[in-house]
N, C-alpha and C. Protein backbone atom coordinates (compact mmCIF):
# COMPACT_ATOMS: atom_id res chain seq x y z
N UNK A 1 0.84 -1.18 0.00
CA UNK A 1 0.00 0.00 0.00
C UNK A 1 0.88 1.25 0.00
N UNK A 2 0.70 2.60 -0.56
CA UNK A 2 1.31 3.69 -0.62
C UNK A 2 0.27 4.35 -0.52
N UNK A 3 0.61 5.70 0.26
CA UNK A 3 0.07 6.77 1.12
C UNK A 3 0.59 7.84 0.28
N UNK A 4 -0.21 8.53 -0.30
CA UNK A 4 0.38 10.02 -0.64
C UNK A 4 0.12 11.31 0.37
N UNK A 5 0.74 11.98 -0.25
CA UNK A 5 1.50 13.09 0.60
C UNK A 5 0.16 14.00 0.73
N UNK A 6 -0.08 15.05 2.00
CA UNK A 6 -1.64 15.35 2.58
C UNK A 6 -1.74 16.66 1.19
N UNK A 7 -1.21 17.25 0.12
CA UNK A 7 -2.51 18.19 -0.63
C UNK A 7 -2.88 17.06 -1.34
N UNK A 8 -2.37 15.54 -1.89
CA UNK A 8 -3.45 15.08 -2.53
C UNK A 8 -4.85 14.35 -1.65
N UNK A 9 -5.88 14.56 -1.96
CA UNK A 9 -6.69 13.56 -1.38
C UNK A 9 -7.79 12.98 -1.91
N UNK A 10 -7.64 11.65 -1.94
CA UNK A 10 -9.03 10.90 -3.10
C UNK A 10 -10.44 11.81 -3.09
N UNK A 11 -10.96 11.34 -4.06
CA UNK A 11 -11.94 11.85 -4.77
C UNK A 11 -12.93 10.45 -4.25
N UNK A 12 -14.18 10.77 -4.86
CA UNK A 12 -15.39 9.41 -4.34
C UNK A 12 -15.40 8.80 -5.49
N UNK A 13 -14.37 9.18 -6.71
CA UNK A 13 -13.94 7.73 -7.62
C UNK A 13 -12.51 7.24 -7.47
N UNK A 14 -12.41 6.07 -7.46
CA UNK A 14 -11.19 5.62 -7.31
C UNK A 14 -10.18 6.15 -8.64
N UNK A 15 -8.88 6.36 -8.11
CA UNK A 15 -7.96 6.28 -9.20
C UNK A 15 -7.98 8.23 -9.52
N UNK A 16 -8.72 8.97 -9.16
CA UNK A 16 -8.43 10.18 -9.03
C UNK A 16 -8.35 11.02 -7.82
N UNK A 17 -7.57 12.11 -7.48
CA UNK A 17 -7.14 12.70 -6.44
C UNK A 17 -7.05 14.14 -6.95
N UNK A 18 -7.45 14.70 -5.63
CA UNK A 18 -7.88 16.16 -5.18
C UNK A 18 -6.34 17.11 -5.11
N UNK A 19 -5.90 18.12 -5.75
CA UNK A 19 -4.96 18.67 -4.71
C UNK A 19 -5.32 20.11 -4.04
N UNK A 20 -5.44 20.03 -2.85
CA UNK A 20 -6.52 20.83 -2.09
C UNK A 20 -5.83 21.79 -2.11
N UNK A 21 -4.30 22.09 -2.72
CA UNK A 21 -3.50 23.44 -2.36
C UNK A 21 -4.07 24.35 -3.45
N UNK A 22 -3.96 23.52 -4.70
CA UNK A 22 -3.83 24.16 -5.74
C UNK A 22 -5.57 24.08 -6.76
N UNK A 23 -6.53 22.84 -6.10
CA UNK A 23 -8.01 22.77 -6.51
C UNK A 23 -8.01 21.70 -7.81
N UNK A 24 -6.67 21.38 -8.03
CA UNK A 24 -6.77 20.34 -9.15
C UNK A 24 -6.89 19.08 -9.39
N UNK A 25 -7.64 18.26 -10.33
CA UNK A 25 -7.89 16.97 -10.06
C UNK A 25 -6.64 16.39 -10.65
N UNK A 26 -5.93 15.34 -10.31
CA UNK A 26 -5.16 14.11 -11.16
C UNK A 26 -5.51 12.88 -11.39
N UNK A 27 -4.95 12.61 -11.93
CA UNK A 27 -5.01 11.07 -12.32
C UNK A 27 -4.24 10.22 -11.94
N UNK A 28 -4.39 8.72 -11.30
CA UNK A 28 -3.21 8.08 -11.44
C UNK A 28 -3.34 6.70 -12.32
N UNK A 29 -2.53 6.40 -13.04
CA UNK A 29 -2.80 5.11 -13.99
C UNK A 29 -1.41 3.74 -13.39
N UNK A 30 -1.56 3.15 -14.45
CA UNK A 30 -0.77 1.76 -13.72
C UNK A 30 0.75 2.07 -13.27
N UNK A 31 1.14 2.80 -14.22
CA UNK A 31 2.83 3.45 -14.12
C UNK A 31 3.06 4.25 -12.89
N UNK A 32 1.61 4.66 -11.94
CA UNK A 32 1.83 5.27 -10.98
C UNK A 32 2.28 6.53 -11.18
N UNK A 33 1.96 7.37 -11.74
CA UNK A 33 2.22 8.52 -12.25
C UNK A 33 1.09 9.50 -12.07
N UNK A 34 1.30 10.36 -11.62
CA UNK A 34 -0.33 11.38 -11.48
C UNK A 34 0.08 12.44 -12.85
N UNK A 35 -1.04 12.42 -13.13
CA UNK A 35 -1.23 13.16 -14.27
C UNK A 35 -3.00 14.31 -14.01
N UNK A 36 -2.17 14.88 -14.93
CA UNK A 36 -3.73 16.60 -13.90
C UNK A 36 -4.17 16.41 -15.52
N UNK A 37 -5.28 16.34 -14.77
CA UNK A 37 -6.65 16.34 -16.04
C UNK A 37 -7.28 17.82 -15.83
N UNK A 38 -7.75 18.31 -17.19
CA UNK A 38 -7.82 19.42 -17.77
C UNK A 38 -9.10 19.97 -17.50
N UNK A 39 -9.12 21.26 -16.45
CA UNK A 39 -10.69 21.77 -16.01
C UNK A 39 -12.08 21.76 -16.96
N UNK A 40 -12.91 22.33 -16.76
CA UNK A 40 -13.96 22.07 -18.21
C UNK A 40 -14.84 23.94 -17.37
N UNK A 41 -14.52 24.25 -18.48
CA UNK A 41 -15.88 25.43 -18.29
C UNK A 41 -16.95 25.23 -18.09
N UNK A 42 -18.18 25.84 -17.49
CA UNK A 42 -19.52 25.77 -18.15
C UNK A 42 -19.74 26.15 -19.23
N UNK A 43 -20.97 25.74 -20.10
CA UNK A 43 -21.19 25.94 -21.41
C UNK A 43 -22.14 25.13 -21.71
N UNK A 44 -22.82 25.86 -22.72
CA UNK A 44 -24.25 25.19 -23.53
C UNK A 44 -24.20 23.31 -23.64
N UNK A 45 -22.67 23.28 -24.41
CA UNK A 45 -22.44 21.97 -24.83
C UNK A 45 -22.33 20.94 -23.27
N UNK A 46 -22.17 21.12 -22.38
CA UNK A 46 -21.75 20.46 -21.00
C UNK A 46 -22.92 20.99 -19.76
N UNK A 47 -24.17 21.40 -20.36
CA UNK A 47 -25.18 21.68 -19.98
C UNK A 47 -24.88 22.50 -18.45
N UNK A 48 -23.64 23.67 -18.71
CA UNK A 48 -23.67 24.20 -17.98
C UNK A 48 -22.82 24.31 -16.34
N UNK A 49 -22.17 22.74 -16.47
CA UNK A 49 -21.42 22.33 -15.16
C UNK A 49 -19.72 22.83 -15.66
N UNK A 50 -19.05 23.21 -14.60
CA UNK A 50 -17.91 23.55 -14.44
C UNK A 50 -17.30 22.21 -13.22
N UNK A 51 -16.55 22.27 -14.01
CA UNK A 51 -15.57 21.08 -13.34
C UNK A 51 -15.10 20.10 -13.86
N UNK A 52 -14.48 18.64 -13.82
CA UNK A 52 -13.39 17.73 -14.56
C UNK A 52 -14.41 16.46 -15.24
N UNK A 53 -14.40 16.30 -16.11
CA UNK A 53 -14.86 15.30 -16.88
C UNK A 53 -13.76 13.81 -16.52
N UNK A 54 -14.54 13.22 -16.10
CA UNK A 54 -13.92 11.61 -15.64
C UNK A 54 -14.08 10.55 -16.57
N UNK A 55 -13.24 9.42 -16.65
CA UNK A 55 -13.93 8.33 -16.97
C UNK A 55 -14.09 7.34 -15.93
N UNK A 56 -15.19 6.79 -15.79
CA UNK A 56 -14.70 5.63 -14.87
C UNK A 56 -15.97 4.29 -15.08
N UNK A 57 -15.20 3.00 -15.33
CA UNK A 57 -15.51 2.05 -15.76
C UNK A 57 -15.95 1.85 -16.82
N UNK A 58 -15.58 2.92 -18.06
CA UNK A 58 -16.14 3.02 -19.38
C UNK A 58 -17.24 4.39 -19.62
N UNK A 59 -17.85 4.73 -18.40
CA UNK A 59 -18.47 5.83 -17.74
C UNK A 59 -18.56 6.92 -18.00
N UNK A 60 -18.64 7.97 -18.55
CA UNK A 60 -18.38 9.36 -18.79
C UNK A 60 -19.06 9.86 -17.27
N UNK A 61 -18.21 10.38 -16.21
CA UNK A 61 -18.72 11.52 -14.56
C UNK A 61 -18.23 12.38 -14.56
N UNK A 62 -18.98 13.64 -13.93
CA UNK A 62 -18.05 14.54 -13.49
C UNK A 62 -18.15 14.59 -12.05
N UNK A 63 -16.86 14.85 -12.14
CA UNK A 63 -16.30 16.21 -10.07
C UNK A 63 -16.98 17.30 -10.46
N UNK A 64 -17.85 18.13 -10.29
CA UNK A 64 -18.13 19.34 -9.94
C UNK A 64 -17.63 20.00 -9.27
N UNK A 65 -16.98 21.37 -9.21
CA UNK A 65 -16.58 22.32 -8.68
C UNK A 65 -17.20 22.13 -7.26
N UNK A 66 -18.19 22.00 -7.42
CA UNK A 66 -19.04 22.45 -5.75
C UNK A 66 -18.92 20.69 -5.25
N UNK A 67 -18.52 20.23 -5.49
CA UNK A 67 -18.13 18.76 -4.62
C UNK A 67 -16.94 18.53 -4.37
N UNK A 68 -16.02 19.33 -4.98
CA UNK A 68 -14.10 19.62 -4.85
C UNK A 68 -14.43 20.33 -3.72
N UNK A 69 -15.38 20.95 -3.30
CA UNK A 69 -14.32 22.10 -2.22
C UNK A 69 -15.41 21.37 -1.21
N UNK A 70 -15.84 20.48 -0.93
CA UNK A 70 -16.55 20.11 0.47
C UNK A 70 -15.55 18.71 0.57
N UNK A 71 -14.77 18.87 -0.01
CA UNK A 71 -13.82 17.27 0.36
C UNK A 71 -12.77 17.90 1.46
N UNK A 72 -12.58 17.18 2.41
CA UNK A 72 -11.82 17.76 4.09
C UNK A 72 -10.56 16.54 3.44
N UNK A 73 -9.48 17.62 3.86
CA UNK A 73 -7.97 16.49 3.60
C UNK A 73 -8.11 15.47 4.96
N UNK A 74 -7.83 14.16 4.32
CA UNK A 74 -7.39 13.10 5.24
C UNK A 74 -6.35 12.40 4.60
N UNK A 75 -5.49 10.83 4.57
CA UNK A 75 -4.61 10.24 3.90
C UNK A 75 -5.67 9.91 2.92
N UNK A 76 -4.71 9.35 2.11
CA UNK A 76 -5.36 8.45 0.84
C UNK A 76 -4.25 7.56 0.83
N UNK A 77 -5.19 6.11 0.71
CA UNK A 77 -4.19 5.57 0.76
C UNK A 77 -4.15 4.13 -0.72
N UNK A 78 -3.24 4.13 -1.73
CA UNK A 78 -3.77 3.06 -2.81
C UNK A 78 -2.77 1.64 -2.63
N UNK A 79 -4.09 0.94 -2.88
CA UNK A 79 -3.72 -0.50 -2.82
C UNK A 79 -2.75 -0.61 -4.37
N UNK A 80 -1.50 -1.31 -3.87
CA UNK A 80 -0.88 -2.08 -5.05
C UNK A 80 -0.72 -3.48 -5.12
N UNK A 81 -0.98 -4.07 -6.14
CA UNK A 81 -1.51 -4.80 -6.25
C UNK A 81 -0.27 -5.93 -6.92
């Protein structure tokens, strides 16, 4: 198991993380590498939501802006497998 360091902190999908210093989402994939996925405006086409477009389990979700900032830092901690 590895623990990252307290500005990142999971998100309520697995495999993405919060950084509460800076408000940005990342990614982490198999190489273990965080990678920052790219904000999204509101707009006609995205019916208006601001915040990170996800994939998860084939899935198209979003993080909303207003669900990033009610997340309280604790550890995160990911299973390796």
């Amino acid at each position: 198991m590895v623990t990252l360091p307290l500005p990142y902190v999971a998100t309520k999908l697995p495999g993405y993380f919060l950084n509460i210093n800076t408000m940005t989402v990342y990614s982490i994939k198999i190489d273990g590498v965080l990678k920052e996925i790219k904000h999204r405006k509101a707009n006609q086409w995205n019916n208006f939501r601001s915040g990170y477009q996800v994939s998860h389990q084939g899935t198209r979700r979003w993080l909303d802006d207003a669900y990033l900032k009610t997340i309280k830092p604790h550890d995160s901690v990911i299973d390796v497998k």
